[in-house]
N, C-alpha and C. Protein backbone atom coordinates (compact mmCIF):
# COMPACT_ATOMS: atom_id res chain seq x y z
N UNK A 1 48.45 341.20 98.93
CA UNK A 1 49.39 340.10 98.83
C UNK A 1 49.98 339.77 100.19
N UNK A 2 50.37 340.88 101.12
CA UNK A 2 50.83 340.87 102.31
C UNK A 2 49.48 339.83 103.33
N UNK A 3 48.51 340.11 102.86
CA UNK A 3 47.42 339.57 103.48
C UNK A 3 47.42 338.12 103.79
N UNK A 4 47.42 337.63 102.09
CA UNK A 4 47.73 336.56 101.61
C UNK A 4 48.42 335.54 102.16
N UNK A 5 49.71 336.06 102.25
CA UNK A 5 51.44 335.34 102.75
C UNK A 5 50.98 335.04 103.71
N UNK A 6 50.56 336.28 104.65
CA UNK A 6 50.01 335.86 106.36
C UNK A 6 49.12 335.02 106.78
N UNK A 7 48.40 335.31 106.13
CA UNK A 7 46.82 334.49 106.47
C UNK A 7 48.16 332.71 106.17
N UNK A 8 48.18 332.52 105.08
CA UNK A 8 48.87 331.12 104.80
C UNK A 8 49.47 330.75 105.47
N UNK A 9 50.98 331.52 106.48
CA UNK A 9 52.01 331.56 107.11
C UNK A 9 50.94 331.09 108.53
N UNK A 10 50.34 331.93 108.85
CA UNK A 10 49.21 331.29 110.26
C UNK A 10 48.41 330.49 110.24
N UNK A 11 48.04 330.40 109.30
CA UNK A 11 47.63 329.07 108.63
C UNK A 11 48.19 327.39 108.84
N UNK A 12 49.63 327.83 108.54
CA UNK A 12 50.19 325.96 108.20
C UNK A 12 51.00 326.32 109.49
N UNK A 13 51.16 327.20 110.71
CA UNK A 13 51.18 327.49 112.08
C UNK A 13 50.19 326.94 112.87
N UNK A 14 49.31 326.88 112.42
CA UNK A 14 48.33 326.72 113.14
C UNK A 14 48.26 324.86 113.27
N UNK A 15 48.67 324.55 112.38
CA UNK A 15 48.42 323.06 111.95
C UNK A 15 49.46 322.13 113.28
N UNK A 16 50.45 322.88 113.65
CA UNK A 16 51.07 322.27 114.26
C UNK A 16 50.75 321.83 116.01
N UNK A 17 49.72 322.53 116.36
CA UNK A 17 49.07 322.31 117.36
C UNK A 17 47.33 321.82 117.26
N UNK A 18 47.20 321.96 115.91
CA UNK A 18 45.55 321.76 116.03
C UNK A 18 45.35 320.39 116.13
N UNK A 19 43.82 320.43 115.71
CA UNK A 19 43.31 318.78 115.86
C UNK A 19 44.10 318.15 114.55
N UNK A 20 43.88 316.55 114.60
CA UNK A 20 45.00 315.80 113.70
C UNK A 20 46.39 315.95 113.67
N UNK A 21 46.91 316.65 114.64
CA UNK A 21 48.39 317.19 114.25
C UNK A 21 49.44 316.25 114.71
N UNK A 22 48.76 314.52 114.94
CA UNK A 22 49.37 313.05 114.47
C UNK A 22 49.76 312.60 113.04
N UNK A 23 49.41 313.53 112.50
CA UNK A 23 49.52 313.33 111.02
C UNK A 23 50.82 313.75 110.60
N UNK A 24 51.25 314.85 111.30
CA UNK A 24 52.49 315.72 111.16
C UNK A 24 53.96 314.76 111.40
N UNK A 25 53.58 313.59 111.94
CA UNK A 25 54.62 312.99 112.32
C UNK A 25 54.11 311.60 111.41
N UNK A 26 52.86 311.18 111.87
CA UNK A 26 52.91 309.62 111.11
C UNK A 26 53.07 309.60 109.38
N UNK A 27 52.88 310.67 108.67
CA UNK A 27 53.16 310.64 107.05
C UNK A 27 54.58 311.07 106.80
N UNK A 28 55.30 312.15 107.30
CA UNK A 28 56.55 312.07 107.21
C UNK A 28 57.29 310.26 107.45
N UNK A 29 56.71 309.94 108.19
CA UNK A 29 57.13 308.90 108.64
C UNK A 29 57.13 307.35 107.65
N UNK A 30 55.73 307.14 107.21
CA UNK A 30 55.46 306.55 106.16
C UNK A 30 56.16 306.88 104.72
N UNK A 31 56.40 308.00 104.85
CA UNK A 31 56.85 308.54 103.40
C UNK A 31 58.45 308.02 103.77
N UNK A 32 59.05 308.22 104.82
CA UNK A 32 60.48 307.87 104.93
C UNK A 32 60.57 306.24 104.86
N UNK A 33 59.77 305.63 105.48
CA UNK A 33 59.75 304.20 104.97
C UNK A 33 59.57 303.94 103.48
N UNK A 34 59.18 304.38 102.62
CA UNK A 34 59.25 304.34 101.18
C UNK A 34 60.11 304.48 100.80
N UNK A 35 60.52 305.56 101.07
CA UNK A 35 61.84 306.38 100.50
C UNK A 35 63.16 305.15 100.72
N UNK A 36 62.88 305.07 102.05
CA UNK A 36 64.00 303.90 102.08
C UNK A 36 63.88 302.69 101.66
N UNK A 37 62.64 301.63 101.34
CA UNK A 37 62.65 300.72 100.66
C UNK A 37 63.18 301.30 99.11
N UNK A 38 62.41 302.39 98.44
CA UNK A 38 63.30 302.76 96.96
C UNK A 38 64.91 303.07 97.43
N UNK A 39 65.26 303.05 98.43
CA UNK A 39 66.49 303.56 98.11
C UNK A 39 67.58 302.37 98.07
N UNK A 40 66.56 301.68 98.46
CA UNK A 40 66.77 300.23 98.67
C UNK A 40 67.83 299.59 97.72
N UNK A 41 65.89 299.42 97.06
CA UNK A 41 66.09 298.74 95.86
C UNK A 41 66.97 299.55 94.86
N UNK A 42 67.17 300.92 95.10
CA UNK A 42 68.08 301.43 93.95
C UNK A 42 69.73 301.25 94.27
N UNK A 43 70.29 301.17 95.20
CA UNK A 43 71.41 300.42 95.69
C UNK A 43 71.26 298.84 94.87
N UNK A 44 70.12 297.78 95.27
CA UNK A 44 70.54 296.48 94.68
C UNK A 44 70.77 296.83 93.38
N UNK A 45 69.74 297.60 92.76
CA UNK A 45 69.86 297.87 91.11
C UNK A 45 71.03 298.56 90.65
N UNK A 46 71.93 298.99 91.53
CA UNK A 46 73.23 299.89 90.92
C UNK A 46 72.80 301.38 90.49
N UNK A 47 71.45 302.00 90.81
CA UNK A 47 71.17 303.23 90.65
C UNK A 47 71.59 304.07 91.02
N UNK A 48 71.84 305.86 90.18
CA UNK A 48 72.76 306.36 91.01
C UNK A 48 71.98 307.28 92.42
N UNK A 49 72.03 308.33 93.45
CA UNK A 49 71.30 308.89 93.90
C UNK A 49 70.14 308.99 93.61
N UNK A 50 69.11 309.03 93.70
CA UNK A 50 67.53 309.55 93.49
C UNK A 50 67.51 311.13 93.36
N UNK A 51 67.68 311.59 93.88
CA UNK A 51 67.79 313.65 94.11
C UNK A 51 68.74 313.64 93.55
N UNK A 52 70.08 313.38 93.48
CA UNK A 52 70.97 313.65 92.53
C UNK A 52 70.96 312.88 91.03
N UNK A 53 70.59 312.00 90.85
CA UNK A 53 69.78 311.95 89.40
C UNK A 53 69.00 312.80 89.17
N UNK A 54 68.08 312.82 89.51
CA UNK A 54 67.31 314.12 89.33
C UNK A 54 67.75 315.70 88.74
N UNK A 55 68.93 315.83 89.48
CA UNK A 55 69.63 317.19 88.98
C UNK A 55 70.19 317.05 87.80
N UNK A 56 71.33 315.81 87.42
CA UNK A 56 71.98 315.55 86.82
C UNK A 56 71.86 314.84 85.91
N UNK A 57 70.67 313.66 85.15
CA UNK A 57 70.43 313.28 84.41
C UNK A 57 69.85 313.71 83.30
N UNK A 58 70.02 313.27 82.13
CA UNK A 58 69.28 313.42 80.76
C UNK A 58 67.82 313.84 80.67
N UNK A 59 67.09 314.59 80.59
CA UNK A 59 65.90 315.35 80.79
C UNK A 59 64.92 314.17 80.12
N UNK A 60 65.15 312.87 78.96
CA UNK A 60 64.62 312.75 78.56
C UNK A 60 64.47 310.95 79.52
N UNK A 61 65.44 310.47 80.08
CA UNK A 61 65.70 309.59 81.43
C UNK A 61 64.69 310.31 83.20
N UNK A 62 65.28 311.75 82.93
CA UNK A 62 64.55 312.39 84.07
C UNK A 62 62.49 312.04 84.19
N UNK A 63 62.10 312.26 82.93
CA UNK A 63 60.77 311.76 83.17
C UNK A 63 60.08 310.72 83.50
N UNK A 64 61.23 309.50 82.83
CA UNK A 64 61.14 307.82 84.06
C UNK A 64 61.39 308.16 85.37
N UNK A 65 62.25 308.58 85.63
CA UNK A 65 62.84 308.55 87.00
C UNK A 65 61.43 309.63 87.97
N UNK A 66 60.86 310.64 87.72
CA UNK A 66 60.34 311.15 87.91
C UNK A 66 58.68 310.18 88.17
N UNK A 67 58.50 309.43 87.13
CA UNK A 67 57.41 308.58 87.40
C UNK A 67 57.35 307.49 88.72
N UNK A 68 58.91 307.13 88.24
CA UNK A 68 59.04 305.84 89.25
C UNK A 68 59.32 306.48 90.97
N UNK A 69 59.40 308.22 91.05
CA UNK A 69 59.18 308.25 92.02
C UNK A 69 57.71 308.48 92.81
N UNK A 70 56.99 309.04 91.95
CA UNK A 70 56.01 309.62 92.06
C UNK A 70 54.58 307.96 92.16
N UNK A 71 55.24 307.00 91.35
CA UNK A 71 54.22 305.68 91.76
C UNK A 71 54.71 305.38 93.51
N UNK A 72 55.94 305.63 93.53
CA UNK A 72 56.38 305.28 95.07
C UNK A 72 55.30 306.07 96.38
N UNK A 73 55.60 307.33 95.90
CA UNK A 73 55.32 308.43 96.74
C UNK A 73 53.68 308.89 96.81
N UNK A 74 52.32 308.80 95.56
CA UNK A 74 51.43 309.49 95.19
C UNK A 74 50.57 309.00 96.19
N UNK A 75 49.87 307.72 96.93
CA UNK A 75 49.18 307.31 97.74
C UNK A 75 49.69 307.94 98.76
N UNK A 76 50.46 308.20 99.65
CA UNK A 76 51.12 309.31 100.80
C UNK A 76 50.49 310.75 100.30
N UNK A 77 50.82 311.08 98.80
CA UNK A 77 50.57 312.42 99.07
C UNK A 77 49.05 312.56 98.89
N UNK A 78 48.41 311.76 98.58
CA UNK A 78 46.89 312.06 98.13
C UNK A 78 46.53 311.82 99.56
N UNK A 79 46.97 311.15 100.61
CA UNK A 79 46.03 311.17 101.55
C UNK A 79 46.74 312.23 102.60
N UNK A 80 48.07 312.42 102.58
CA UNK A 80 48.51 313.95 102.92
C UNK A 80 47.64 314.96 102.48
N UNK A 81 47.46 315.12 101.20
CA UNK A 81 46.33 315.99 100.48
C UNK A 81 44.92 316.17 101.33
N UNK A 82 44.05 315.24 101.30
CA UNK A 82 43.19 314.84 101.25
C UNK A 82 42.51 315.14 103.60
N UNK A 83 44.13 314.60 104.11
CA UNK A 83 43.84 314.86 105.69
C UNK A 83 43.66 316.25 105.73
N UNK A 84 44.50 316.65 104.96
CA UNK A 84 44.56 318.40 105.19
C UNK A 84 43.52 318.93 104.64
N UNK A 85 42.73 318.70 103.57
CA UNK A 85 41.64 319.17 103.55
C UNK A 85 40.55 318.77 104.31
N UNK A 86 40.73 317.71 105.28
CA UNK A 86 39.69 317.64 106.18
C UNK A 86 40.32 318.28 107.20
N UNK A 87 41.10 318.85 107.67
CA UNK A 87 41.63 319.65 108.81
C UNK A 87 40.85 320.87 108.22
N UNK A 88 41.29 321.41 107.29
CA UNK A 88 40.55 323.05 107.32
C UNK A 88 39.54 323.04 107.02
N UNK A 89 38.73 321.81 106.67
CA UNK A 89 37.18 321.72 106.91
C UNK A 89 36.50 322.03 108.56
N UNK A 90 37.20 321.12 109.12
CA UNK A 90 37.06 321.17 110.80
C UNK A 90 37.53 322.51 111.56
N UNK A 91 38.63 322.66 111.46
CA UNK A 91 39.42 324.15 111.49
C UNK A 91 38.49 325.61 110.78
N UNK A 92 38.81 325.39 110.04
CA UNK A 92 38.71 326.73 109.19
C UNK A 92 37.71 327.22 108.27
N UNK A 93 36.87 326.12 108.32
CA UNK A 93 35.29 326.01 107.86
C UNK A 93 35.61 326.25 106.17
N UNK A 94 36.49 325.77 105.72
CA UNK A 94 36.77 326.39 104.29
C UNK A 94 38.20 325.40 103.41
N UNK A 95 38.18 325.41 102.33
CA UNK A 95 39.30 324.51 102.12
C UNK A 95 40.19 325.84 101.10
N UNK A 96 41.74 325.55 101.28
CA UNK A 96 42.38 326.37 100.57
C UNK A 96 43.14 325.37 99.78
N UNK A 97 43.11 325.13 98.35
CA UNK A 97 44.03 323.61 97.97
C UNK A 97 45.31 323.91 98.26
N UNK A 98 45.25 325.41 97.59
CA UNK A 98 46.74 326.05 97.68
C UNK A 98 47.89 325.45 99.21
N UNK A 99 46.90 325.73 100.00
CA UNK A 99 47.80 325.10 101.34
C UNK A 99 47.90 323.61 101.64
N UNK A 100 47.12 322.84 100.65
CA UNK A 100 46.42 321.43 101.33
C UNK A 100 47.99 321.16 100.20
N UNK A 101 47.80 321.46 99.06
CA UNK A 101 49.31 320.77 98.34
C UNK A 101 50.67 321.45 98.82
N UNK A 102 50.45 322.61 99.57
CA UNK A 102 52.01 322.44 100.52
C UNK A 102 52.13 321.77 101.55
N UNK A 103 51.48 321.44 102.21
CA UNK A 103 51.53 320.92 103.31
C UNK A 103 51.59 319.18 102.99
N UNK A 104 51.21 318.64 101.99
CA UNK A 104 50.79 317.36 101.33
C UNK A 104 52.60 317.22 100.70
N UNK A 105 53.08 318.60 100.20
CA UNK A 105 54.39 318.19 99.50
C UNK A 105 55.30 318.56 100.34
N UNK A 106 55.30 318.76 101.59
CA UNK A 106 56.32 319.05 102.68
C UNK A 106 55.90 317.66 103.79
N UNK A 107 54.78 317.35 103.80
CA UNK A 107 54.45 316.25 104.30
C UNK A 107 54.94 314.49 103.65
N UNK A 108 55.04 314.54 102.59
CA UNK A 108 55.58 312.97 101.88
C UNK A 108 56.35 313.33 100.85
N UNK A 109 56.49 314.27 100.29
CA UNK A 109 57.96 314.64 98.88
C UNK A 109 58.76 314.68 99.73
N UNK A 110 59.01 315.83 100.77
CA UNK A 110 60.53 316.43 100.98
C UNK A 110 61.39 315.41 101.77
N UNK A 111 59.99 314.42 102.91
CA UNK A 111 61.41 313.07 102.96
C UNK A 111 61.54 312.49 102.28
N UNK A 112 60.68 312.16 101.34
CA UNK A 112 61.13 311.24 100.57
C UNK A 112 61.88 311.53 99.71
N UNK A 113 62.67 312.77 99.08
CA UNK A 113 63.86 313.22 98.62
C UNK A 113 64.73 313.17 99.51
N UNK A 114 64.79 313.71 100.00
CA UNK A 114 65.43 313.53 101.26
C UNK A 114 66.25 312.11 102.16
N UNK A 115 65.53 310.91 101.98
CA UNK A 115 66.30 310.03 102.57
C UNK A 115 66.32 309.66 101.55
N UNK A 116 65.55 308.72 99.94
CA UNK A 116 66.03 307.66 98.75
C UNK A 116 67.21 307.60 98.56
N UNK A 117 67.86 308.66 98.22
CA UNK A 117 69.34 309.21 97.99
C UNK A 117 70.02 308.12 98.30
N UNK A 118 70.61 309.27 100.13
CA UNK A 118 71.53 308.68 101.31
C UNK A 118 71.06 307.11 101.47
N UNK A 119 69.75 306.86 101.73
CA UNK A 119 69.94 305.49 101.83
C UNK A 119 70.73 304.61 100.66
N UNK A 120 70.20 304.79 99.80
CA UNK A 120 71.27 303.76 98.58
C UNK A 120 72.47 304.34 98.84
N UNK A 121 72.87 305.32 98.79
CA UNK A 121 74.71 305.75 98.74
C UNK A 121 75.20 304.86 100.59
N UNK A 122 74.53 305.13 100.84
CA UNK A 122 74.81 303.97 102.53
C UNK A 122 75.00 302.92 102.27
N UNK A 123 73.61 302.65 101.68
CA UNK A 123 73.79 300.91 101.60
C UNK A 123 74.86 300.61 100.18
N UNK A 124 75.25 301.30 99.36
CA UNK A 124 76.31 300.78 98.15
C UNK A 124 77.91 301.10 98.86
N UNK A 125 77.69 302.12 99.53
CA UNK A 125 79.53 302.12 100.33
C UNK A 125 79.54 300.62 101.47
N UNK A 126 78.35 300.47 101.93
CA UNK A 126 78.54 299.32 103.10
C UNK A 126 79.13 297.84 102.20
N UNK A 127 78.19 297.77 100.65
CA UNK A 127 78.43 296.82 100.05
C UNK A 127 79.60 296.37 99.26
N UNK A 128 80.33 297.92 99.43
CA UNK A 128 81.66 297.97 98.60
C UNK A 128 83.04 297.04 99.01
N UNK A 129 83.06 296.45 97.90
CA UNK A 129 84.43 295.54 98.04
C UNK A 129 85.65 296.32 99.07
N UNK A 130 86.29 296.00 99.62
CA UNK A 130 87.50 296.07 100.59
C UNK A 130 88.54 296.39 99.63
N UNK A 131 88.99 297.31 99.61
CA UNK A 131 90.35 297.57 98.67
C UNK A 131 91.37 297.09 99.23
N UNK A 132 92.15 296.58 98.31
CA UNK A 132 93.80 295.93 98.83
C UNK A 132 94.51 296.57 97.96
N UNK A 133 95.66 297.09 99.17
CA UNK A 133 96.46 298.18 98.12
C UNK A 133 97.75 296.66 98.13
N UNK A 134 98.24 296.30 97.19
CA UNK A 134 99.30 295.31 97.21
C UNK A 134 99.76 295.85 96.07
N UNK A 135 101.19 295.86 96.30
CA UNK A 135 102.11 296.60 95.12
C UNK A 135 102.50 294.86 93.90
């Protein structure tokens, strides 16, 4: 098991200097442009957080919300997926999926949780009426 961890751990180490390792920056990147058009549109729509819905909503609401992120997000991760298995083709003469879907879900999920949120809670405080305290 110790084997395992390591080999993986030097593994998605290795990625950060090898060939393709433009990818490491341009899909985070793409994925944050999504994230922020949904976070967008979930500000115009009056939606609440994205990640904090998520925690906090009705389990049976959570599986929409879960779709409508995942139509946003799935073209990013399939070709996140998909680069990385041509990296350890080239690399490593071998494909591990196990690593190709972490690296695919640390590559386009985690920004894109990550900014949907904050962007709508940004853009709904910017849009917020001006309070007047008048007695």
């Amino acid at each position: 098991m110790d084997d395992l961890l390591s080999r993986i751990w030097q593994n998605l180490g290795d990625r950060i200097t090898g060939p393709m390792s433009f990818r490491l920056i341009l899909q985070p990147a793409v994925a944050g442009i999504l994230a922020i058009r949904a976070g967008l549109q979930d500000a115009r729509l009056g939606r609440p957080a994205y990640f904090w819905a998520l925690l906090t909503i009705d389990p049976a609401d959570r599986r929409q919300l879960l779709r409508d992120g995942w139509k946003s997000i799935s073209k990013v991760f399939c070709l996140a997926f998909l680069l990385d298995a041509v990296y350890q083709i080239i690399v490593q003469r071998w494909i591990y999926p196990g690593e190709a879907l972490m690296v695919a879900f640390l590559l386009a999920c985690v920004p894109y949780l990550l900014l949907r949120g904050p962007v709508n809670r940004l853009l709904r405080a910017s849009q917020a009426p001006a309070r007047t305290d008048h007695p």
